[in-house]
C-alpha atoms as a PDB file:
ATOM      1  CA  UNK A   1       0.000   0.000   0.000  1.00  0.00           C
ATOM      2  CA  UNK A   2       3.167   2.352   1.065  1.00  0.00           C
ATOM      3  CA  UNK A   3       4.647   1.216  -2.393  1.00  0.00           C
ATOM      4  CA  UNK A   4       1.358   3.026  -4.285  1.00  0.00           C
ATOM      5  CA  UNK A   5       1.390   5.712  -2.593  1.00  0.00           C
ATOM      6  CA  UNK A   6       4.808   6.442  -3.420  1.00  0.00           C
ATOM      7  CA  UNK A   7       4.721   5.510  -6.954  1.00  0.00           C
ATOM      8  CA  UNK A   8       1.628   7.848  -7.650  1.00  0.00           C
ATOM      9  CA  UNK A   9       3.604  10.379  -5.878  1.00  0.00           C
ATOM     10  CA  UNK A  10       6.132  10.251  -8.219  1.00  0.00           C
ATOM     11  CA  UNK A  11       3.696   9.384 -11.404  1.00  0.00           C
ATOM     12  CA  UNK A  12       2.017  12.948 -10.415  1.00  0.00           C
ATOM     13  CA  UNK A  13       5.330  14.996 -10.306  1.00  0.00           C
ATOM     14  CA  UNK A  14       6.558  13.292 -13.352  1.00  0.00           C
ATOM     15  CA  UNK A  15       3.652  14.397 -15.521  1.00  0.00           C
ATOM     16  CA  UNK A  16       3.163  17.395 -13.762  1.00  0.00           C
ATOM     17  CA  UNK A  17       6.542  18.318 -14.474  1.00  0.00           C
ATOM     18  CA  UNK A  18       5.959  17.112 -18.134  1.00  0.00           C
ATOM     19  CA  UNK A  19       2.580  19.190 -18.706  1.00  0.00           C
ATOM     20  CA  UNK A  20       4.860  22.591 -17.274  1.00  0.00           C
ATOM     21  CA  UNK A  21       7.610  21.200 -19.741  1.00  0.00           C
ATOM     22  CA  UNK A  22       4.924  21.064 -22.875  1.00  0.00           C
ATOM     23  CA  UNK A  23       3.384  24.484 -21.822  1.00  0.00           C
ATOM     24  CA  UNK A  24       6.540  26.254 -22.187  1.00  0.00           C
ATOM     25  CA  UNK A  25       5.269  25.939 -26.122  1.00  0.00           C
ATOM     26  CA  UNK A  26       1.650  27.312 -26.031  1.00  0.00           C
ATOM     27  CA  UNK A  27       1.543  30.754 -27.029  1.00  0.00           C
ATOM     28  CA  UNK A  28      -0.199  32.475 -23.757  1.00  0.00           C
ATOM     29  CA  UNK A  29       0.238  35.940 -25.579  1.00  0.00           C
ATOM     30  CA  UNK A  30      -2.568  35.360 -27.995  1.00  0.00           C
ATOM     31  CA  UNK A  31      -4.895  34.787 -25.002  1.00  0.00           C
ATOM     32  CA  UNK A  32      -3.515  37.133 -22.273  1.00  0.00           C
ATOM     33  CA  UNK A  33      -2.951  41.075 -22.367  1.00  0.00           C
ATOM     34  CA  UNK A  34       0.323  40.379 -20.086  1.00  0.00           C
ATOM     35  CA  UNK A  35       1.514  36.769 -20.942  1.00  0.00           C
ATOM     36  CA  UNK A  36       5.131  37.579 -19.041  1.00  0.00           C
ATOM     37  CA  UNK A  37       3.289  38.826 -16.129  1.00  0.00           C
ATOM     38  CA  UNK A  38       3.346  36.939 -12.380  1.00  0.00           C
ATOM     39  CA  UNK A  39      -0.784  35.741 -13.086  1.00  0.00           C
ATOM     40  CA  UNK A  40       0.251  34.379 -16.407  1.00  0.00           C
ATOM     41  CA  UNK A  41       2.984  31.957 -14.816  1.00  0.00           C
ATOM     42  CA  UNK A  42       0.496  31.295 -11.906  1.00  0.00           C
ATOM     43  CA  UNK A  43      -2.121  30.245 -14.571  1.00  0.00           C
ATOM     44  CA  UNK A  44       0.776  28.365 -16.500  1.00  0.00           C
ATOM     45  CA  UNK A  45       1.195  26.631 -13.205  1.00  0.00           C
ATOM     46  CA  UNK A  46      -2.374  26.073 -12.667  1.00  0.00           C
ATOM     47  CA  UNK A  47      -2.698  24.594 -15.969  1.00  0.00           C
ATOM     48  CA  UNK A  48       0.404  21.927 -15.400  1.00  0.00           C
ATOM     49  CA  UNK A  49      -1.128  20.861 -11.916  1.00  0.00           C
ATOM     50  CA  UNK A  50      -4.457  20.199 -13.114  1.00  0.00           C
ATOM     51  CA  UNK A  51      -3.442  18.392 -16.654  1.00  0.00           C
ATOM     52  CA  UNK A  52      -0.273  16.313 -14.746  1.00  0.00           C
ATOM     53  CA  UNK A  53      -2.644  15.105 -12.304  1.00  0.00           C
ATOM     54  CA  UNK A  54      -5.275  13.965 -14.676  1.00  0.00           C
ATOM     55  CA  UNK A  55      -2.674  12.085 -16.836  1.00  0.00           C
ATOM     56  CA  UNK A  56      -1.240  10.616 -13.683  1.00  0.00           C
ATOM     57  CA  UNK A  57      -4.640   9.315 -12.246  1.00  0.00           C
ATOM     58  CA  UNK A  58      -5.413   7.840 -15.959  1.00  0.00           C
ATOM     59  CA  UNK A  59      -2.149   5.942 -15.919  1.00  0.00           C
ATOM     60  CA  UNK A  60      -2.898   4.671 -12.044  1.00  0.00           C
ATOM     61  CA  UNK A  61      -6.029   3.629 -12.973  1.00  0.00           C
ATOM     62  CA  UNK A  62      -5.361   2.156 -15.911  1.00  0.00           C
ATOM     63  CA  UNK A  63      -2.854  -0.025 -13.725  1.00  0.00           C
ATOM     64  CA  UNK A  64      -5.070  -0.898 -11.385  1.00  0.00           C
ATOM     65  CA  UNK A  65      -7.204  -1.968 -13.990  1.00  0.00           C
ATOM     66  CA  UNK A  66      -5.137  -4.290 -15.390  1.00  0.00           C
ATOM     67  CA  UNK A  67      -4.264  -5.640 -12.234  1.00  0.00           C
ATOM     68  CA  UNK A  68      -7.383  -6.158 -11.387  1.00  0.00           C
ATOM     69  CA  UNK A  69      -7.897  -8.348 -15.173  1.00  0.00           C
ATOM     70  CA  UNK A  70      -5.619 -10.624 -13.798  1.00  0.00           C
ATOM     71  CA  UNK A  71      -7.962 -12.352 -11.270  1.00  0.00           C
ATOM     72  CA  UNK A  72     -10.483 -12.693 -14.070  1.00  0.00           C
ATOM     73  CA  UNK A  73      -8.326 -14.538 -16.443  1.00  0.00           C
END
């Protein structure tokens, strides 16, 4: 159980840190009047939290899921 906990830990920094990493390309200064301002890397932030941690709970589920297939077969 320890061993899950730690792995999603790390399965939610990883993307998060991947989402942040992808961002860097999206042009924010088509959709904000001050993309280089602090509220524009807050909302850049935002954006990487919320979009890591949905890949990263797909991925655990979708582990779990298969884990759990192996009891039926």
């Amino acid at each position: 159980m320890a061993m899950a906990g730690a792995i999603n830990i790390v399965l939610s920094l990883i993307f998060i840190a991947l989402s942040f990493w992808t961002l860097q390309t999206f042009r924010f200064d088509l959709f904000l009047s001050n993309p280089k301002g602090p509220q524009a890397k807050l909302l850049q932030i935002f954006l990487s939290i919320v979009i890591g941690h949905s890949v990263s709970t797909f991925f655990s589920d979708y582990f779990g899921w298969t884990r759990m297939l192996q009891g039926f077969f």
